[in-house]
Protein backbone atom coordinates (compact mmCIF):
# COMPACT_ATOMS: atom_id res chain seq x y z
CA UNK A 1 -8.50 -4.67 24.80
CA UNK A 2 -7.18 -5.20 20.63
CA UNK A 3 -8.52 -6.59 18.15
CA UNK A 4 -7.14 -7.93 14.82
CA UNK A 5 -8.97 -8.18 11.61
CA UNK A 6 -8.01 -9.48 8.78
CA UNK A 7 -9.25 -11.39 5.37
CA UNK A 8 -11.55 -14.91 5.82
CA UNK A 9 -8.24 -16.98 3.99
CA UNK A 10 -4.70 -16.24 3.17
CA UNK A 11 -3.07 -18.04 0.84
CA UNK A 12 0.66 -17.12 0.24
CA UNK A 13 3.66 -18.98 -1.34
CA UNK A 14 4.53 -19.94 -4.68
CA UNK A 15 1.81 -21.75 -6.45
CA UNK A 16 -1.08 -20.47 -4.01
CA UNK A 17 -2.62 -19.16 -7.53
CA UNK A 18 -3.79 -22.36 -8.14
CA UNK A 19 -6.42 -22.02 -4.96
CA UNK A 20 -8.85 -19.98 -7.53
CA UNK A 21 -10.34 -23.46 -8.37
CA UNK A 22 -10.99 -24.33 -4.61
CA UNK A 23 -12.23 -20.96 -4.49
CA UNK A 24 -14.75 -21.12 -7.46
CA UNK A 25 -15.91 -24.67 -6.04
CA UNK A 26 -16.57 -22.90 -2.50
CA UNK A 27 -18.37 -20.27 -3.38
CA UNK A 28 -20.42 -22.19 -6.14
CA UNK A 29 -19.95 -19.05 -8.49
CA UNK A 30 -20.76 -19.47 -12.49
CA UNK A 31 -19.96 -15.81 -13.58
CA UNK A 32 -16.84 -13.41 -12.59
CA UNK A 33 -15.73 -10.47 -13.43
CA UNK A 34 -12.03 -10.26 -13.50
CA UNK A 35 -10.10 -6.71 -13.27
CA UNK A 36 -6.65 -6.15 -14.25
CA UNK A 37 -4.30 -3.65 -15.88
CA UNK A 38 -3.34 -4.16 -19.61
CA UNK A 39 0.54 -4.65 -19.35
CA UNK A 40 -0.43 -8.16 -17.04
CA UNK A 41 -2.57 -9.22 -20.32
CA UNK A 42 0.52 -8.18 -22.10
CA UNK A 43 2.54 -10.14 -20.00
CA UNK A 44 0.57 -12.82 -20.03
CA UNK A 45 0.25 -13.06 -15.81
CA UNK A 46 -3.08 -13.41 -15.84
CA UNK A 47 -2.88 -16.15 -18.40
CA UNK A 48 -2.96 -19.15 -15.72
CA UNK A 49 -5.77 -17.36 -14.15
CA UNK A 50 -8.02 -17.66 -17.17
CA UNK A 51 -7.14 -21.22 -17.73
CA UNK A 52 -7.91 -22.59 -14.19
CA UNK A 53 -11.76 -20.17 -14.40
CA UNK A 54 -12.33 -21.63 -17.91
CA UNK A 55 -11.86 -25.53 -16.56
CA UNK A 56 -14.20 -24.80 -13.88
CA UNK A 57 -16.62 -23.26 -16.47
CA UNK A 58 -16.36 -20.21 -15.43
CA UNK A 59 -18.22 -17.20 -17.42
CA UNK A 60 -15.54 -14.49 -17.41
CA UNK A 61 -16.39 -10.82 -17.65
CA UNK A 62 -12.95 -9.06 -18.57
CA UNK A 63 -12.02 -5.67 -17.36
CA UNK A 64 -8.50 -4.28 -18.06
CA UNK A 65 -9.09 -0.27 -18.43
CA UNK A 66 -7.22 0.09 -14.91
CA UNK A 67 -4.81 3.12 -14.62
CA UNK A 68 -2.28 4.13 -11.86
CA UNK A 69 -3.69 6.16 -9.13
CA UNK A 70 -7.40 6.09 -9.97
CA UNK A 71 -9.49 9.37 -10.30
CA UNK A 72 -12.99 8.76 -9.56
CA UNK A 73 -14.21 8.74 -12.78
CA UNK A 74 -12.30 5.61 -13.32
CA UNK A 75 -13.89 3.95 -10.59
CA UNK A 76 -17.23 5.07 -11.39
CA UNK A 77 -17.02 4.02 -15.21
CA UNK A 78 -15.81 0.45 -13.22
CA UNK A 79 -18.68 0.23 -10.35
CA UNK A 80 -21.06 0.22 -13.94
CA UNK A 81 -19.64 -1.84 -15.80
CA UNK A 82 -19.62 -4.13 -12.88
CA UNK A 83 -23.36 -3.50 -12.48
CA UNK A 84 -24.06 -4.31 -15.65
CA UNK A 85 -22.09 -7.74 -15.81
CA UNK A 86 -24.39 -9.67 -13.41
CA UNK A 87 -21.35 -10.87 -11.63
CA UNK A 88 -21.34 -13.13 -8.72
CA UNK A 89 -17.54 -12.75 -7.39
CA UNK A 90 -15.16 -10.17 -8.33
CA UNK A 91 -11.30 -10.94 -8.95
CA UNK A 92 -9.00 -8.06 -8.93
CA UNK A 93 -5.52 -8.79 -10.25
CA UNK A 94 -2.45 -6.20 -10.22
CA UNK A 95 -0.90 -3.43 -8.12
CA UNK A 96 -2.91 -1.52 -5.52
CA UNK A 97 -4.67 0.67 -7.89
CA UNK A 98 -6.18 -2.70 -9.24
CA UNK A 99 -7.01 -3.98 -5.94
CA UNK A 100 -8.60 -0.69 -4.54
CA UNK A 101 -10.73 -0.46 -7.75
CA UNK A 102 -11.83 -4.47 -7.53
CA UNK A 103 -12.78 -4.09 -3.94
CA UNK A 104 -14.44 -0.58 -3.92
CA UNK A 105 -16.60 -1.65 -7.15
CA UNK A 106 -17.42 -5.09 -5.58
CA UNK A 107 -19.01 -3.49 -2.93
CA UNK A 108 -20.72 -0.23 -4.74
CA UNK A 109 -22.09 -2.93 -7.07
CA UNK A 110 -24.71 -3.97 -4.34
CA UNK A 111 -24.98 -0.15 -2.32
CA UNK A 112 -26.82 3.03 -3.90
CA UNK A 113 -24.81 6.31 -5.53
CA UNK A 114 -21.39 6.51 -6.29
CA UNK A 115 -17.87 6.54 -5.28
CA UNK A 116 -17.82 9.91 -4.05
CA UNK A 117 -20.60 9.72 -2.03
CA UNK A 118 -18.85 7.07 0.17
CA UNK A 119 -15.65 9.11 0.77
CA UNK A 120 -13.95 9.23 3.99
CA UNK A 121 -13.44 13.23 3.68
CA UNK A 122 -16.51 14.60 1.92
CA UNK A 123 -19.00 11.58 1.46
CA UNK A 124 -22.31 11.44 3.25
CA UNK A 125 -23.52 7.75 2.40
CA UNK A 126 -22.98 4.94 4.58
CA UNK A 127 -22.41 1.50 3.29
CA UNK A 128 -25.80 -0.65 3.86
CA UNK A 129 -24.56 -3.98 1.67
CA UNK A 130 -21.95 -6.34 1.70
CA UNK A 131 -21.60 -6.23 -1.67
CA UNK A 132 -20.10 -9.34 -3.96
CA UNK A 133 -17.51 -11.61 -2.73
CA UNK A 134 -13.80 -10.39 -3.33
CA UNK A 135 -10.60 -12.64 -4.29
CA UNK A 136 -7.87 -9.89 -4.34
CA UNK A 137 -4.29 -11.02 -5.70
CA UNK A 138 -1.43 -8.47 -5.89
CA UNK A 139 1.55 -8.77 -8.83
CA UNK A 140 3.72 -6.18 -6.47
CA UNK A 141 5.39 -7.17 -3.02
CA UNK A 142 4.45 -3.49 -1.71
CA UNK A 143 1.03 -2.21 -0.96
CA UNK A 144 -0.74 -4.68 1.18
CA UNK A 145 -3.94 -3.39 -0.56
CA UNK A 146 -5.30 -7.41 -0.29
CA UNK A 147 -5.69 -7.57 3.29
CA UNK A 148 -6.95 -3.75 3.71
CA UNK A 149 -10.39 -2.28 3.63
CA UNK A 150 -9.44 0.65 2.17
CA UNK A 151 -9.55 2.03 -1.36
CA UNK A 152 -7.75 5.15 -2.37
CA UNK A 153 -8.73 7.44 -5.17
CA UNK A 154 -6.58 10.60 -6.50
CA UNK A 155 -8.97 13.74 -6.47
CA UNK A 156 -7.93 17.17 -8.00
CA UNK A 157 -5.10 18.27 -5.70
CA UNK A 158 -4.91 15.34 -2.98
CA UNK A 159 -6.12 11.90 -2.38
CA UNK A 160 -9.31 10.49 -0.31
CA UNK A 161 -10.30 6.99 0.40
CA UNK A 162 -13.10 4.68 0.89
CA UNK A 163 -12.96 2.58 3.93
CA UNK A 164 -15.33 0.37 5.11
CA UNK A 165 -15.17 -3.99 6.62
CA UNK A 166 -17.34 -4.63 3.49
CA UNK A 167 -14.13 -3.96 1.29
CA UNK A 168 -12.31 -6.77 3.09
CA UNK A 169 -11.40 -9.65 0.27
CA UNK A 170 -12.72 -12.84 1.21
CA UNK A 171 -9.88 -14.42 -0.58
CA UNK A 172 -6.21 -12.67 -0.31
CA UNK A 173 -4.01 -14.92 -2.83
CA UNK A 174 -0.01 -13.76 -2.53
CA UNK A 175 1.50 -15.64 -5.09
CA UNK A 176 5.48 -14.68 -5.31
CA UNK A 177 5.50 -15.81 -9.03
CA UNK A 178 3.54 -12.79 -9.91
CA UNK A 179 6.07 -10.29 -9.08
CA UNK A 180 9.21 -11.78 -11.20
CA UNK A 181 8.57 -9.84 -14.17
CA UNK A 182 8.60 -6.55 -11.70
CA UNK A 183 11.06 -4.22 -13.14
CA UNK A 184 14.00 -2.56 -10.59
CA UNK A 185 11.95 0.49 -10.35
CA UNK A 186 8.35 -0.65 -9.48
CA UNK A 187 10.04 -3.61 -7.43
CA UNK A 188 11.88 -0.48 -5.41
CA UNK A 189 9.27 1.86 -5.06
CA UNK A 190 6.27 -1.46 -3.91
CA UNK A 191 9.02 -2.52 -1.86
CA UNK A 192 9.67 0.79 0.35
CA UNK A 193 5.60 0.80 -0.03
CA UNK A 194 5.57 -2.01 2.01
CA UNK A 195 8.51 -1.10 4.41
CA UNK A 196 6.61 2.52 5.55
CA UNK A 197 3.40 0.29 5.87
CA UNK A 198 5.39 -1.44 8.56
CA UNK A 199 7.45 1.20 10.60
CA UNK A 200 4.63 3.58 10.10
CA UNK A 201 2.04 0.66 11.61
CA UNK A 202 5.22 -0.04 14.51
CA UNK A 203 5.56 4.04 15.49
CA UNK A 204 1.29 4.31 15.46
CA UNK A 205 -0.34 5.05 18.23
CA UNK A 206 -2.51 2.55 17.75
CA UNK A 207 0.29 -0.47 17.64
CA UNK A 208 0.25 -3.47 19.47
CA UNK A 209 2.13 -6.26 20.50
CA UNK A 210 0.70 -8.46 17.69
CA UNK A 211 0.86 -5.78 15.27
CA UNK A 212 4.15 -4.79 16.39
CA UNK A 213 5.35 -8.60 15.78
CA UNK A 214 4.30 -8.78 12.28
CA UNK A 215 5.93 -5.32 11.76
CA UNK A 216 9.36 -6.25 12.91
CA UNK A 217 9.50 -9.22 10.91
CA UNK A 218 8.42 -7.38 7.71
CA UNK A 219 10.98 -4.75 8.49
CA UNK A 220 13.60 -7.71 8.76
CA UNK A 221 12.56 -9.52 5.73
CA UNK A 222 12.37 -6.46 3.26
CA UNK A 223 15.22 -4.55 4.23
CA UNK A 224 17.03 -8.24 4.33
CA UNK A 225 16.09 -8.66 0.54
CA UNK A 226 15.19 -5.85 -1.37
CA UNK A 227 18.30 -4.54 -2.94
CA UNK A 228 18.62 -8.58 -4.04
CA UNK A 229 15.07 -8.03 -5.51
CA UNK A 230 15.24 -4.90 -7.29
CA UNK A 231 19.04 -5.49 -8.73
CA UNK A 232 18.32 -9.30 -9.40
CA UNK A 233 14.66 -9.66 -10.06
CA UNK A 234 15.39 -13.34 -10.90
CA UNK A 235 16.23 -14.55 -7.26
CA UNK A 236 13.25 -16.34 -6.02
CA UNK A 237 14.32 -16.12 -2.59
CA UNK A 238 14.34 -12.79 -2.66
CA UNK A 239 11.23 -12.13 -4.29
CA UNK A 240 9.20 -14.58 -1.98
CA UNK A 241 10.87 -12.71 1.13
CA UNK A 242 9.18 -9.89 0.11
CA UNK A 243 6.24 -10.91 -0.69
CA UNK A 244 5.39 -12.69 2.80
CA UNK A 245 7.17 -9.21 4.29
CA UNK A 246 4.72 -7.28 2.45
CA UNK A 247 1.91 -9.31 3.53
CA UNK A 248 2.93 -9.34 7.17
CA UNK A 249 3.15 -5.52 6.23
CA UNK A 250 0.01 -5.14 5.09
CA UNK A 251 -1.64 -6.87 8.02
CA UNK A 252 0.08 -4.77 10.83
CA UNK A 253 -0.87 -1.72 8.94
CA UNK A 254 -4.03 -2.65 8.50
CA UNK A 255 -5.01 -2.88 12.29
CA UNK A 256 -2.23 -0.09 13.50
CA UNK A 257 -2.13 2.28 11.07
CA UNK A 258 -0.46 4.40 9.08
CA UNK A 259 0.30 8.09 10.21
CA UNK A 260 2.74 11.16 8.82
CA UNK A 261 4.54 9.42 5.73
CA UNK A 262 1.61 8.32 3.74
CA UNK A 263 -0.75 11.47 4.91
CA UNK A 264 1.89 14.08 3.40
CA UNK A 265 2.40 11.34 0.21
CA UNK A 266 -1.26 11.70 -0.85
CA UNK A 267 -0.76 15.37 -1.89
CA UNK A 268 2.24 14.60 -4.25
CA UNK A 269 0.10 11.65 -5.66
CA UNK A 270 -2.79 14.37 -6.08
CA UNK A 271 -1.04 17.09 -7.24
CA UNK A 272 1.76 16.22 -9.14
CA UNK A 273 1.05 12.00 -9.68
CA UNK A 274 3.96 10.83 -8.18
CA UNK A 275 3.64 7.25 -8.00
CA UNK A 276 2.05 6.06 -4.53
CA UNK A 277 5.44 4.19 -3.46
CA UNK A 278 7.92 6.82 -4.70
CA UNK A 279 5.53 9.03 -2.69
CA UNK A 280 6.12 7.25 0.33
CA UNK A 281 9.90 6.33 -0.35
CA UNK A 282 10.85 10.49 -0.81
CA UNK A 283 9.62 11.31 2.29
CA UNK A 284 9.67 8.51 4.71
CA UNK A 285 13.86 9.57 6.34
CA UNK A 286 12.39 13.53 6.44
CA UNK A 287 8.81 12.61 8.30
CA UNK A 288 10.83 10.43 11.12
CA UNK A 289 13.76 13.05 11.36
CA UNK A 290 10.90 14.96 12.64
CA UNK A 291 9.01 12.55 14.80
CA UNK A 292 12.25 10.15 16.04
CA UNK A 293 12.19 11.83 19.68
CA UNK A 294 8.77 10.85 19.99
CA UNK A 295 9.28 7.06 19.51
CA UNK A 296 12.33 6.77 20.17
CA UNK A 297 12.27 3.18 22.06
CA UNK A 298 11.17 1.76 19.30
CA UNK A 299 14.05 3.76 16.46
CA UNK A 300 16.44 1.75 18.76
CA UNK A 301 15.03 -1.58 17.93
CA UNK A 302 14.51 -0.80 13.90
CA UNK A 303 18.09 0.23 14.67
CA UNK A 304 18.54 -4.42 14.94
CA UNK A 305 16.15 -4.78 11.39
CA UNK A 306 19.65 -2.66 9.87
CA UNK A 307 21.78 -4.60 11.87
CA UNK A 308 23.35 -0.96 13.37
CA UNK A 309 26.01 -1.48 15.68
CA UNK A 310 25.54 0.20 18.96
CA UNK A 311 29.11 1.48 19.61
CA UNK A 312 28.58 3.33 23.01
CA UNK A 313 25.88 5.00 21.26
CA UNK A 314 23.37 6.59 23.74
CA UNK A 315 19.24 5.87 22.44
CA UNK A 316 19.08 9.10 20.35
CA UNK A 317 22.28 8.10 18.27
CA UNK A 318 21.16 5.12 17.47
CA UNK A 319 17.39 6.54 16.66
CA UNK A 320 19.11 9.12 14.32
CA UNK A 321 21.05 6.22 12.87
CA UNK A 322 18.36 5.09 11.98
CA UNK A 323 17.22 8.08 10.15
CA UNK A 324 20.59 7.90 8.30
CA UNK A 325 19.82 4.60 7.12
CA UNK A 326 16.18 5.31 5.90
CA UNK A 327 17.77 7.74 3.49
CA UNK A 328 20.31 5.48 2.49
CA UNK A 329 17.90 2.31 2.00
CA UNK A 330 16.35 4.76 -0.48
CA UNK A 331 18.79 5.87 -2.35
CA UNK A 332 20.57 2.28 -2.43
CA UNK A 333 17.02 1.02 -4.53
CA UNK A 334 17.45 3.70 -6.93
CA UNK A 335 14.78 5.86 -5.91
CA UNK A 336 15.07 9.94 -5.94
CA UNK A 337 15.64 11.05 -2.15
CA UNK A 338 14.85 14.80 -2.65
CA UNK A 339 11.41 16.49 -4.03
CA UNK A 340 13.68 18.63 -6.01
CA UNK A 341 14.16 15.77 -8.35
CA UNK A 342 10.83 15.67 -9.45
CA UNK A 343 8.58 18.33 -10.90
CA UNK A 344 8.16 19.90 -8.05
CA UNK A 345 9.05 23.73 -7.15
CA UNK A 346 10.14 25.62 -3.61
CA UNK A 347 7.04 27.70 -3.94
CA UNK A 348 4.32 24.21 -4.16
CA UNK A 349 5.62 23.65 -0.11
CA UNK A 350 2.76 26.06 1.10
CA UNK A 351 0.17 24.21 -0.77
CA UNK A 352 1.54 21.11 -0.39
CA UNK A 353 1.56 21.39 3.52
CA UNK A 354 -1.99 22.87 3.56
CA UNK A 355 -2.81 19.60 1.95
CA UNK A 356 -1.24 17.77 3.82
CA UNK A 357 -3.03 18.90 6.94
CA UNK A 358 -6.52 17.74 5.58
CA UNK A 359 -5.02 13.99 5.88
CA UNK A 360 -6.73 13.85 10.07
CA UNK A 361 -7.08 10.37 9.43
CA UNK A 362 -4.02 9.60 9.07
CA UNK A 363 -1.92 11.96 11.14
CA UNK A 364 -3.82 11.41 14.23
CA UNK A 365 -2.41 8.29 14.45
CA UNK A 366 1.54 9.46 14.33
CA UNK A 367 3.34 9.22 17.99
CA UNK A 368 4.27 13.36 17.26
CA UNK A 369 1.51 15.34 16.40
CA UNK A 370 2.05 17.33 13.32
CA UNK A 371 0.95 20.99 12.79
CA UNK A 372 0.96 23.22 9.75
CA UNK A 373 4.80 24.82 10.49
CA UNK A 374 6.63 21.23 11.19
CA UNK A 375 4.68 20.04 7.98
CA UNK A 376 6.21 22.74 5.80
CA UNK A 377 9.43 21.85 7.36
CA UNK A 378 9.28 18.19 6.39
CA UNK A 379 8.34 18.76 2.79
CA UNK A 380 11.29 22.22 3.16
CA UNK A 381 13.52 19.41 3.93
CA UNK A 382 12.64 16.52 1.99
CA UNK A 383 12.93 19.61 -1.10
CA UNK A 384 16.48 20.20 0.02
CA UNK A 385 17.67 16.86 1.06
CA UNK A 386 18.65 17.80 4.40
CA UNK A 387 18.39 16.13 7.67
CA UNK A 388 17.93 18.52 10.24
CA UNK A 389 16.80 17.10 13.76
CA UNK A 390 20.17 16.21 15.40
């Protein structure tokens, strides 16, 4: 027996923005406290957002000191602030780091302690209240953090998360119109994000046929229009392709998992602040050279999302086609394909592997289990660029 979770409503397509009245009527709110990230004020994206709560007479309690990759003491300062505001419905506007801080705060604003107490690896509270209702709207077609439960925070040398039903939004709004002013690189890196979420959730061994479903189909519909996104951030088709693929990303993910790509990621986020995506993007073709002969039924159907003719090819060619193309998809978005290109030094492998190995959450769910030695050999490769499982 499966199950599938995901948020109470969905709204997606261009325009959906404009359900924030119908949500404000429904939930008979009068004060909100609204989280974003500075550059969107610049921009003026939340703009229309502001309008629509101030014709419904909406007290507003602005809170734009949002950062990439969240330490704790971000979150904490947030969770207070929150407290303090009296709010009745949280909105959290932005990238993931936005979301995960809007949804973790919503709930810590009604529960005891802090954020650390609560974490998956080291906390030792349990989550008693729902907390205050969440409308969650991402500005990037990538991390899928508006239909998750989860809530990641960068700690000294790796990452840890918060997980928990209560951090499921109420509301998920995916509005296509917010991601047009995404520049190439953020519009790559969100849009790999969102791919990994998808052949990672696919290759879990916690997949199913639903989840499997909505995988394929994001697969199809970002590797169909990403390069079109990130080269020419002005075609609408494009962008709205990958916003619904990162949604059906996010909700296959969600309920399958991910395993190996985002559990070694965390590290490089934690110890060197790689961006989450770029994270993802460096070492998703080195994680499934490794772990291709373990799923290899399903590398030959990803092998249709790139449209790979079969040529004779036997199963493994084609799942170490696949491979090939992973690296390429990469590279073709402009994103760096080796570790080497970042700060990042031969001798950090041994740390970064012992790291990596704390991530049990994740890893358990990858179809190869991963030990210590085949970790250091991913990151060894994904260092030198090298494929090495033919």
């Amino acid at each position: 027996m499966n199950q599938f979770v995901s948020p109470k409503k969905i709204f997606h397509g261009e325009g959906s923005l404009s359900k924030i009245d119908e949500i404000i009527r429904e939930t008979n709110v009068r004060k909100v406290f609204l989280l974003t990230d500075p550059i969107l004020m610049e921009l003026g994206v939340i703009q229309p957002v502001l309008q629509i709560l101030e014709k419904e007479k909406t007290q507003v309690h602005l809170y734009t000191n949002v950062i990439p990759e969240p330490s704790l003491e971000i979150g904490n300062l947030v969770v207070d602030e929150i407290r303090e505001s009296k709010a009745e419905l949280v909105i959290g506007i932005g990238g993931g780091s936005a979301l995960d801080l809007a949804k973790a705060a919503a709930v810590l604003a009604d529960n005891a302690g802090r954020l650390e107490d609560y974490l998956n690896l080291s906390g030792s509270k349990k989550l008693i209240n729902k907390g205050l209702p969440k409308v969650l709207i991402p500005t990037t077609a990538g991390t899928g953090a508006e239909v998750t439960d989860i809530a990641v925070f960068s700690l000294a040398d790796t990452k840890d998360v918060i997980t928990h039903e209560y951090l499921l939004a109420d509301y998920a709004i995916v509005d296509p119109v917010l991601t047009y002013t995404l520049p190439p690189r953020v519009t790559a890196a969100s849009g790999i994000d969102a791919f990994t979420h998808a052949l990672e959730a696919y290759t879990s061994i916690q997949a199913t046929p639903l989840t499997d479903t909505l995988a394929l189909e994001a697969m199809r519909r970002i590797v169909g229009n990403i390069k079109r996104a990130v080269w020419n951030g002005k075609d609408k088709v494009a962008r709205e392709q990958m916003a619904l693929g990162s949604l059906f990303a996010g909700l296959s993910f969600f309920n399958a998992g991910v395993a190996g790509v985002h559990g070694l990621a965390y590290p490089l986020g934690g110890l060197f602040k790689l961006p989450h995506g770029e994270s993802n993007a460096v070492l998703l073709p080195y994680v499934y050279d490794n772990i291709w002969p373990s799923c290899i039924e399903k590398m030959v159907q990803i092998a249709k999302v790139f449209n790979l003719p079969a040529n004779e090819k036997n199963d493994r060619e084609m799942a170490q086609a696949v491979v090939q193309s992973l690296l390429e998809l990469v590279k073709e978005v402009g994103l760096p394909t080796t570790l080497a290109e970042y700060p990042i030094h031969r001798e950090d492998i041994k740390r970064l592997a012992e790291n990596g190995m704390k991530q049990t959450r994740l890893l358990r769910r990858s179809p190869k289990p991963l030990n210590l030695e085949s970790i250091e050999q991913i990151y060894q490769n994904a260092y030198e660029g090298v494929l090495t499982n033919r």
